[in-house]
Protein backbone atom coordinates (compact mmCIF):
# COMPACT_ATOMS: atom_id res chain seq x y z
CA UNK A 1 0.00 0.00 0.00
CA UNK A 2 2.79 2.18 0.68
CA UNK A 3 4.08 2.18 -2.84
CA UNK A 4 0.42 3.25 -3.80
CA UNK A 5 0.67 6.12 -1.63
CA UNK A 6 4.11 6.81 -3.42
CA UNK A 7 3.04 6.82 -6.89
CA UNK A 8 -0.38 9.09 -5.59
CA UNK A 9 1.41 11.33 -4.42
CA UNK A 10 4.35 11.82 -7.04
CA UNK A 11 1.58 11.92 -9.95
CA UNK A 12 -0.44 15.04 -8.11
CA UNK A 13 2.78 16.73 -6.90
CA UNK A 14 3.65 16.88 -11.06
CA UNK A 15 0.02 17.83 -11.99
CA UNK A 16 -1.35 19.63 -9.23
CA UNK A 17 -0.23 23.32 -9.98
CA UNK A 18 -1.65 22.65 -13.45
CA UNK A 19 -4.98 22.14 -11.82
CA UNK A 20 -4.58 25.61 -9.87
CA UNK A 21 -3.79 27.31 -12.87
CA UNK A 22 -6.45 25.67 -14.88
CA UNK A 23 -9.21 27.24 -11.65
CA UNK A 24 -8.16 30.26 -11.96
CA UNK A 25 -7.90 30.64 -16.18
CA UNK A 26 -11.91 32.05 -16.74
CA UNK A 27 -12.24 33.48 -13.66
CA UNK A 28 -10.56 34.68 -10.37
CA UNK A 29 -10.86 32.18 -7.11
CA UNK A 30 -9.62 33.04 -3.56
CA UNK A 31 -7.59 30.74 -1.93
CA UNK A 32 -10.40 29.12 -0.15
CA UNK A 33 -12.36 28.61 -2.86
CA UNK A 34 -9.63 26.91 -4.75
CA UNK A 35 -8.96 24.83 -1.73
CA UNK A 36 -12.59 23.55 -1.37
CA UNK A 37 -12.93 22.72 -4.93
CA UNK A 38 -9.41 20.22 -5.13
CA UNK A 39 -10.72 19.05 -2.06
CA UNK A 40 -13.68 17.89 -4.11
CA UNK A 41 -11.54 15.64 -6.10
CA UNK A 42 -10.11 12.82 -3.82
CA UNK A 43 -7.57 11.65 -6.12
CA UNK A 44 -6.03 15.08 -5.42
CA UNK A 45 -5.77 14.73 -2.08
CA UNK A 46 -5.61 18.50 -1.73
CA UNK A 47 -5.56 20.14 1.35
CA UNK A 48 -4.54 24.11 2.75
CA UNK A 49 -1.51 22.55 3.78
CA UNK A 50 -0.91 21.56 -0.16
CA UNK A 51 -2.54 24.50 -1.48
CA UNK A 52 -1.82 27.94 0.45
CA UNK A 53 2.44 27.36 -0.25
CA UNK A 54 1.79 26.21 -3.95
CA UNK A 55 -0.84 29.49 -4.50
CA UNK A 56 2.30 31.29 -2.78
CA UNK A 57 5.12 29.55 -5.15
CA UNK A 58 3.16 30.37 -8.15
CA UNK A 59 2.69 34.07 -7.10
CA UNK A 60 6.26 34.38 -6.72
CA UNK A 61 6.72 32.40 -9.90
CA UNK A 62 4.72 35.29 -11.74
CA UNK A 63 2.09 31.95 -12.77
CA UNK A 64 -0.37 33.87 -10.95
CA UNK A 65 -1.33 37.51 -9.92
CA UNK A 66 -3.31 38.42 -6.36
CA UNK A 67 -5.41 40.51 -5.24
CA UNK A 68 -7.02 41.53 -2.25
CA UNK A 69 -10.83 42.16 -2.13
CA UNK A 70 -13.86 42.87 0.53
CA UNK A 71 -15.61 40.04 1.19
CA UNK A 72 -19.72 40.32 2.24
CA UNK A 73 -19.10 37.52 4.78
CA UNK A 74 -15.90 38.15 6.64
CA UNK A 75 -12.51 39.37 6.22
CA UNK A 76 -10.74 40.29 2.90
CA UNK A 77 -10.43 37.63 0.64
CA UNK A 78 -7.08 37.08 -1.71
CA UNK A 79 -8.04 36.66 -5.25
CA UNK A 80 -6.21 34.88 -7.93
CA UNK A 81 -5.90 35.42 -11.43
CA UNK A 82 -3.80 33.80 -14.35
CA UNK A 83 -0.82 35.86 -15.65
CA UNK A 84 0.26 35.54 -19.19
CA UNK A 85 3.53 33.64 -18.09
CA UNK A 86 0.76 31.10 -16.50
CA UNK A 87 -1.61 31.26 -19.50
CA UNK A 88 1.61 30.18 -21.64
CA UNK A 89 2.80 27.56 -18.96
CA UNK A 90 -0.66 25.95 -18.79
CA UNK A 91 -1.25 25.78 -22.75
CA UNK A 92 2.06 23.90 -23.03
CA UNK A 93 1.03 21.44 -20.78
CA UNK A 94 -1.91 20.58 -22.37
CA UNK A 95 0.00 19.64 -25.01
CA UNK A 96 2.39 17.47 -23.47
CA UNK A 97 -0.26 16.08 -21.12
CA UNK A 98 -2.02 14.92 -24.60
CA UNK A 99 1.28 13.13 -25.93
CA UNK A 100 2.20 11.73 -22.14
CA UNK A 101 -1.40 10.22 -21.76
CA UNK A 102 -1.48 8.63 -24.45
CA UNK A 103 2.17 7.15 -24.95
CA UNK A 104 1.52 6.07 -21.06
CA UNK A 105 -1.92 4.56 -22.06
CA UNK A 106 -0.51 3.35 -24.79
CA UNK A 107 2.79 1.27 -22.45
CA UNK A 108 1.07 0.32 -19.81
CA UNK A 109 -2.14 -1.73 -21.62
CA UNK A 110 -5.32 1.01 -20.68
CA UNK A 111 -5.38 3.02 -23.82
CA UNK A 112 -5.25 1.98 -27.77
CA UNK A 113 -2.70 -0.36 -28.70
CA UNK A 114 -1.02 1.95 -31.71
């Protein structure tokens, strides 16, 4: 079970920030927001812990720009929003997600045999 956990966890940490910047492409989310929703998604296995310091990395990273707004129920809230720099990183892993998928797929006996 252990190695399960292994391979889990190495597959979100090299897909997860694509997920973030996939939320936040349409529309701005606050860190809460963007929390809840991975959260939705067990296979993520997303949690603030996860989240807050990758929102944080991709900030710095200029993936993503902030933005602090009144909330009507509470404190401010931080928005996010994608940058150009994380519009372009995103789009070119789309396209290497395609080719990976399916050459994986492909290997491994659950896609097409080519």
């Amino acid at each position: 079970m252990a190695e399960g956990a292994q391979l889990a966890s190495g597959l979100r940490r090299g897909t997860l920030e694509f997920c973030v910047l996939a939320m936040v492409e349409f529309e701005d989310r606050y860190g809460t927001e963007i929390v809840r929703r991975l959260a939705e998604e067990q296979t993520l296995a997303a949690t603030e812990g996860t989240i807050y310091p990758l929102l944080s990395r991709l900030r710095r990273g200029g993936m993503l720009d902030s933005k602090w707004a009144e909330s009507p129920s509470g404190p401010p809230r931080r928005y996010y929003s994608l940058t150009p720099a994380g519009r372009s990183a995103l789009e070119h892993f789309r396209t290497e997600w395609v080719s990976f998928r399916q050459t994986v797929d492909r290997l491994v006996g659950t896609g097409e045999i080519a």
